[in-house]
C-alpha atoms as a PDB file:
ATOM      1  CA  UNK A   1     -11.320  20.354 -27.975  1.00  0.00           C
ATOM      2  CA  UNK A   2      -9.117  23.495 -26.966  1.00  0.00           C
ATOM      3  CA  UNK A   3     -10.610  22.712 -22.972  1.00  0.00           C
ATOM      4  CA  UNK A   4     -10.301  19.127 -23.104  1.00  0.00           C
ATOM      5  CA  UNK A   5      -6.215  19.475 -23.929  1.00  0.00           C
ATOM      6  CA  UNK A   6      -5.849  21.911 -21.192  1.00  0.00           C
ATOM      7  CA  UNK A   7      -7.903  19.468 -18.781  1.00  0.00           C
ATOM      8  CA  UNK A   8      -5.550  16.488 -19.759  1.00  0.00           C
ATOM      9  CA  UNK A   9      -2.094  18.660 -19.737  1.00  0.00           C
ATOM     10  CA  UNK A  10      -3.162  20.097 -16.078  1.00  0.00           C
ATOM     11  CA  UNK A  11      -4.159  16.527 -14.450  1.00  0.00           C
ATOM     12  CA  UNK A  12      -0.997  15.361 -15.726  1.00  0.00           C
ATOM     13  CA  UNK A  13       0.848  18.165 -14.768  1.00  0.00           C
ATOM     14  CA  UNK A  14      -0.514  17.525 -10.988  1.00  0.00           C
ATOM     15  CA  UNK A  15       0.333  14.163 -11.091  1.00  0.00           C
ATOM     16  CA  UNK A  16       3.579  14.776 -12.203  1.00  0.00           C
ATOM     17  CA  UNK A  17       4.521  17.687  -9.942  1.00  0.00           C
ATOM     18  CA  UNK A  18       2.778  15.050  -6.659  1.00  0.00           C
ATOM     19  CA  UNK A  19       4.941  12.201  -8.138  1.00  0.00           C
ATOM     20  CA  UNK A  20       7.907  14.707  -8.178  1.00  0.00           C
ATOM     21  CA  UNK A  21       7.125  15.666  -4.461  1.00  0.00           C
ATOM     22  CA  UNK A  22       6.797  11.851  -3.497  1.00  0.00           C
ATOM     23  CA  UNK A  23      10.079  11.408  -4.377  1.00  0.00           C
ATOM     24  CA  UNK A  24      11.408  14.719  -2.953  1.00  0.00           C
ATOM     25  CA  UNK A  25      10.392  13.975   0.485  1.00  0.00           C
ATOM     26  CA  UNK A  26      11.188  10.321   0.270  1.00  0.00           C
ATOM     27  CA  UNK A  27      14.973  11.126  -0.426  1.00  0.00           C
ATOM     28  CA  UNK A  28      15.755  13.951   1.849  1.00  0.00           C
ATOM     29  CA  UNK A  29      13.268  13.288   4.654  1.00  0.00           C
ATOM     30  CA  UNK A  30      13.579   9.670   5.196  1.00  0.00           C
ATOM     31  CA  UNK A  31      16.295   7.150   5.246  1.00  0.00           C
ATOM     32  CA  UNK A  32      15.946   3.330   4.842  1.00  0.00           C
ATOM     33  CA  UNK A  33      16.476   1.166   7.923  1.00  0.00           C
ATOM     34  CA  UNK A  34      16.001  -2.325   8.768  1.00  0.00           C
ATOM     35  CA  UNK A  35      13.069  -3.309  10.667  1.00  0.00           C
ATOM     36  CA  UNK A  36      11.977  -6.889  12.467  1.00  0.00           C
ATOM     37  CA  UNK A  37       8.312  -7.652  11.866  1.00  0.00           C
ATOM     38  CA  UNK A  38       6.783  -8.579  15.303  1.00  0.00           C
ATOM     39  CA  UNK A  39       2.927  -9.360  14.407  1.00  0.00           C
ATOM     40  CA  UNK A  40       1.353  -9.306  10.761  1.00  0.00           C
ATOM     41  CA  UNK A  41      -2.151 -10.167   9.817  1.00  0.00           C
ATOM     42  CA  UNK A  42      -3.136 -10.686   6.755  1.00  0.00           C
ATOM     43  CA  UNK A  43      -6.825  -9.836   5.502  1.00  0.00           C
ATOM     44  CA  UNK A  44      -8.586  -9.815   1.922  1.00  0.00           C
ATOM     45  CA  UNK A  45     -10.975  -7.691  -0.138  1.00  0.00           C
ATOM     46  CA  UNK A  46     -11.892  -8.577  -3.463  1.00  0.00           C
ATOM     47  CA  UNK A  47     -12.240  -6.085  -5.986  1.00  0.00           C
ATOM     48  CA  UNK A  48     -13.064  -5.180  -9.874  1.00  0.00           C
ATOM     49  CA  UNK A  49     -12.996  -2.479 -12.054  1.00  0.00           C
ATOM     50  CA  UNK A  50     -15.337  -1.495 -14.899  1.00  0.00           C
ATOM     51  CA  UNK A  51     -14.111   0.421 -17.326  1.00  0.00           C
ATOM     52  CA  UNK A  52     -16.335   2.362 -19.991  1.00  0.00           C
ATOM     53  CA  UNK A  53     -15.241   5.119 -22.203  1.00  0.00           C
ATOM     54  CA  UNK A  54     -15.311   7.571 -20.019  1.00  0.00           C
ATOM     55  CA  UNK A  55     -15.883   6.133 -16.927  1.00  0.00           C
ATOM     56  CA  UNK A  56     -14.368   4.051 -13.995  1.00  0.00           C
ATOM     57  CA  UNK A  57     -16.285   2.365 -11.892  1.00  0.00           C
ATOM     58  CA  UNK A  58     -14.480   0.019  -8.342  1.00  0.00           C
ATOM     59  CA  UNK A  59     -16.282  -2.363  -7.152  1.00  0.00           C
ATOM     60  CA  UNK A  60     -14.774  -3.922  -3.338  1.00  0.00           C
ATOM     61  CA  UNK A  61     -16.185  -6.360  -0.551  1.00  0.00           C
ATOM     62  CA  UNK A  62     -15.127  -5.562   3.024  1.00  0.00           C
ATOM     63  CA  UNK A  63     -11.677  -6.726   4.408  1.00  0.00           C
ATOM     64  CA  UNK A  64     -12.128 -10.230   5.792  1.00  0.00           C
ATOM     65  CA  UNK A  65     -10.984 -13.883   5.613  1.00  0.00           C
ATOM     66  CA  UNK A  66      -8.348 -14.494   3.029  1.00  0.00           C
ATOM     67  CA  UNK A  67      -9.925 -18.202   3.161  1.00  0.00           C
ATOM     68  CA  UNK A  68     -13.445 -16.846   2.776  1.00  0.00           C
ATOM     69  CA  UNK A  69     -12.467 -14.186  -0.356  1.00  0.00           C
ATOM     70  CA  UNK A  70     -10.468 -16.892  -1.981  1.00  0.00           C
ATOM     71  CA  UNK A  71     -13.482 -19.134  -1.610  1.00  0.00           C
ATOM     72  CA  UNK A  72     -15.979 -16.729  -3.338  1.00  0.00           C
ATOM     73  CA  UNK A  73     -13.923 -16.301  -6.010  1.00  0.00           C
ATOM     74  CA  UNK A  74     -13.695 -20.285  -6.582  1.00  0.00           C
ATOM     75  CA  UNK A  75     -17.068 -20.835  -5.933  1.00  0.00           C
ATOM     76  CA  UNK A  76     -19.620 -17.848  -6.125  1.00  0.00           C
ATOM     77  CA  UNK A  77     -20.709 -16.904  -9.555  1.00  0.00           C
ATOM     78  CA  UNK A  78     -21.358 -12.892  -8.415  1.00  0.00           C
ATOM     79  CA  UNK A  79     -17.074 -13.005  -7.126  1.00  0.00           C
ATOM     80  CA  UNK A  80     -16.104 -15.198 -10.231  1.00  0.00           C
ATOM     81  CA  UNK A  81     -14.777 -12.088 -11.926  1.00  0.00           C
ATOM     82  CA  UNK A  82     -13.365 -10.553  -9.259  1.00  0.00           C
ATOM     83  CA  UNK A  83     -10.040 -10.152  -8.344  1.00  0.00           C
ATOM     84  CA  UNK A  84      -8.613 -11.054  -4.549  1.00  0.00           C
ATOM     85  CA  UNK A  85      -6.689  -8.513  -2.815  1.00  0.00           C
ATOM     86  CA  UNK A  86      -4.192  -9.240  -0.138  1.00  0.00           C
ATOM     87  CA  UNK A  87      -3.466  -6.513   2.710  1.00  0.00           C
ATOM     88  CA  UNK A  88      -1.218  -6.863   5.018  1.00  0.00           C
ATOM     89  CA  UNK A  89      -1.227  -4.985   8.505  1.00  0.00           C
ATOM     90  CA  UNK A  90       2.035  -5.059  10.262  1.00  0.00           C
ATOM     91  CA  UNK A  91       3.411  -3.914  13.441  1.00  0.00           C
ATOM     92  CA  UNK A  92       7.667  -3.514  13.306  1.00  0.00           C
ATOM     93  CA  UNK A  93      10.468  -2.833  15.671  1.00  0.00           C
ATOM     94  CA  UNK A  94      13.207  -0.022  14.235  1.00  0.00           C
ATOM     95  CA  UNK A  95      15.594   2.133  15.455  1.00  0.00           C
ATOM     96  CA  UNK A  96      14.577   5.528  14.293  1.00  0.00           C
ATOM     97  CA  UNK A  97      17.448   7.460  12.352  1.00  0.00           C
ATOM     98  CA  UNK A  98      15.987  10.641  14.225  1.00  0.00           C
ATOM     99  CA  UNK A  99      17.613   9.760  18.113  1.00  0.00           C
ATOM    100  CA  UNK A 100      18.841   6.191  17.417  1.00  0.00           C
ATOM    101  CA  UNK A 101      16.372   4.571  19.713  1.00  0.00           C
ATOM    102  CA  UNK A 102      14.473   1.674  19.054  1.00  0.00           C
ATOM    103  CA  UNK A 103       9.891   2.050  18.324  1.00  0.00           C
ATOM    104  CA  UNK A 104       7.307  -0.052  17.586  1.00  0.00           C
ATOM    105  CA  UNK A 105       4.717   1.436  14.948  1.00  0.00           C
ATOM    106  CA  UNK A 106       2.557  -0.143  12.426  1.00  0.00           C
ATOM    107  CA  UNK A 107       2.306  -0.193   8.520  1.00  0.00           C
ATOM    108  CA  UNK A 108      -0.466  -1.408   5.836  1.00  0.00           C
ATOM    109  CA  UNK A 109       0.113  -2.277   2.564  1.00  0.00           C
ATOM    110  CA  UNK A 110      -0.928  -4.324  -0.388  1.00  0.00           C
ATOM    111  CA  UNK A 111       0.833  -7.723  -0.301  1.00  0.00           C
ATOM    112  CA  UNK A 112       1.958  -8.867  -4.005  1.00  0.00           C
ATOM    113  CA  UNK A 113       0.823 -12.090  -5.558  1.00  0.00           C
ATOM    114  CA  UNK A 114       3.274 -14.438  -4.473  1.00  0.00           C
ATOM    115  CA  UNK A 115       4.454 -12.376  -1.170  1.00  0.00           C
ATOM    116  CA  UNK A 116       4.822 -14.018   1.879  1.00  0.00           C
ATOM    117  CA  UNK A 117       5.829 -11.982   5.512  1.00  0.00           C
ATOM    118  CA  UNK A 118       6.278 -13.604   8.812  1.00  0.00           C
ATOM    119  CA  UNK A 119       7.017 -12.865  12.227  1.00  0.00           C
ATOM    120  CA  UNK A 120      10.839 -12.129  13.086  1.00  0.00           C
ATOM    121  CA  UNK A 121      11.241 -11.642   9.408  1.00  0.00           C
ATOM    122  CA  UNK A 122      13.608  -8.263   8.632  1.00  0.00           C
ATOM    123  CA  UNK A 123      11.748  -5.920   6.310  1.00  0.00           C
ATOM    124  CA  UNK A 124      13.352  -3.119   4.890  1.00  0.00           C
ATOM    125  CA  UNK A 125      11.334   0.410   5.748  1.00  0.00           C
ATOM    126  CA  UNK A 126      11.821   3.854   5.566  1.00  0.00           C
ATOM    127  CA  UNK A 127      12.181   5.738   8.732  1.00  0.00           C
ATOM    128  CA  UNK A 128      11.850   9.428   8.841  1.00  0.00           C
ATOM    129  CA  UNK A 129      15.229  11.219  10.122  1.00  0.00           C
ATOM    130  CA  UNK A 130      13.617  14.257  12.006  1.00  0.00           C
ATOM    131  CA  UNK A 131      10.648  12.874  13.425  1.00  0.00           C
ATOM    132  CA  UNK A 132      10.891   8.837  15.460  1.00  0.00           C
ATOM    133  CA  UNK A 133       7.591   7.951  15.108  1.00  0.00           C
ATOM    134  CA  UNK A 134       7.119   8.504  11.054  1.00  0.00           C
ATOM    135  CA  UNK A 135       7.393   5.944   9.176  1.00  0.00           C
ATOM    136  CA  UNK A 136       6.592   3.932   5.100  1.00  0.00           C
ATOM    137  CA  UNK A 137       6.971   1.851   3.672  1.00  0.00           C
ATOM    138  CA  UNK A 138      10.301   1.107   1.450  1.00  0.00           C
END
């Protein structure tokens, strides 16, 4: 029992002190800025988790067609129960906080449910202020 408190209390510990860091280097090291998104594609995965009780197991398809994952999930009994996951991959235009010039770079993230990104849009991102080509997502 003795081992399997000190197991819990040290994961959590680590993801604490990580979480702490995160947010460390997110406050001093970066600064928000405005970026204009100039491409975006979206793709799909679908995905599900099985949970036992002391096990995790992920289940994901490839990235693809949004079109084709929603369609599997409508349609195929093996999808039925899995859920669709939306990725966007975006390129942006910024002007880095670092020398005040403007870059192009790229981002990926999950999109959620509802979200909905074009080109030309304004996104807010986080732009490192020591290094131009760093960026994350806000």
């Amino acid at each position: 029992m003795n081992s399997f408190v000190l197991k819990i209390g040290g994961a959590l510990a680590l993801f604490g002190g990580a979480t702490a860091y995160s947010q460390y280097d997110r406050s001093v090291n970066y600064e928000p800025v405005d970026a204009r998104i100039t491409s975006i594609e979206e793709k799909c995965y679908l995905k599900k988790v099985s949970r036992s009780f002391n096990k995790k197991k992920t289940t994901t398809t490839p990235e693809g067609s949004c079109n084709v994952a929603a369609a599997l999930v409508r349609t195929h009994p093996e999808f039925k129960d899995m859920d669709l996951v939306r990725t966007a991959y975006v390129e942006v235009k910024y002007r880095s906080p670092a020398d005040g010039k403007y870059y192009r770079d790229d981002l990926k993230f999950e999109l959620k449910k509802n979200a909905k990104y074009r080109s030309g849009q304004q996104l807010k991102i986080l732009a490192s202020v020591t290094d131009t080509r760093k960026i994350r997502k806000y």
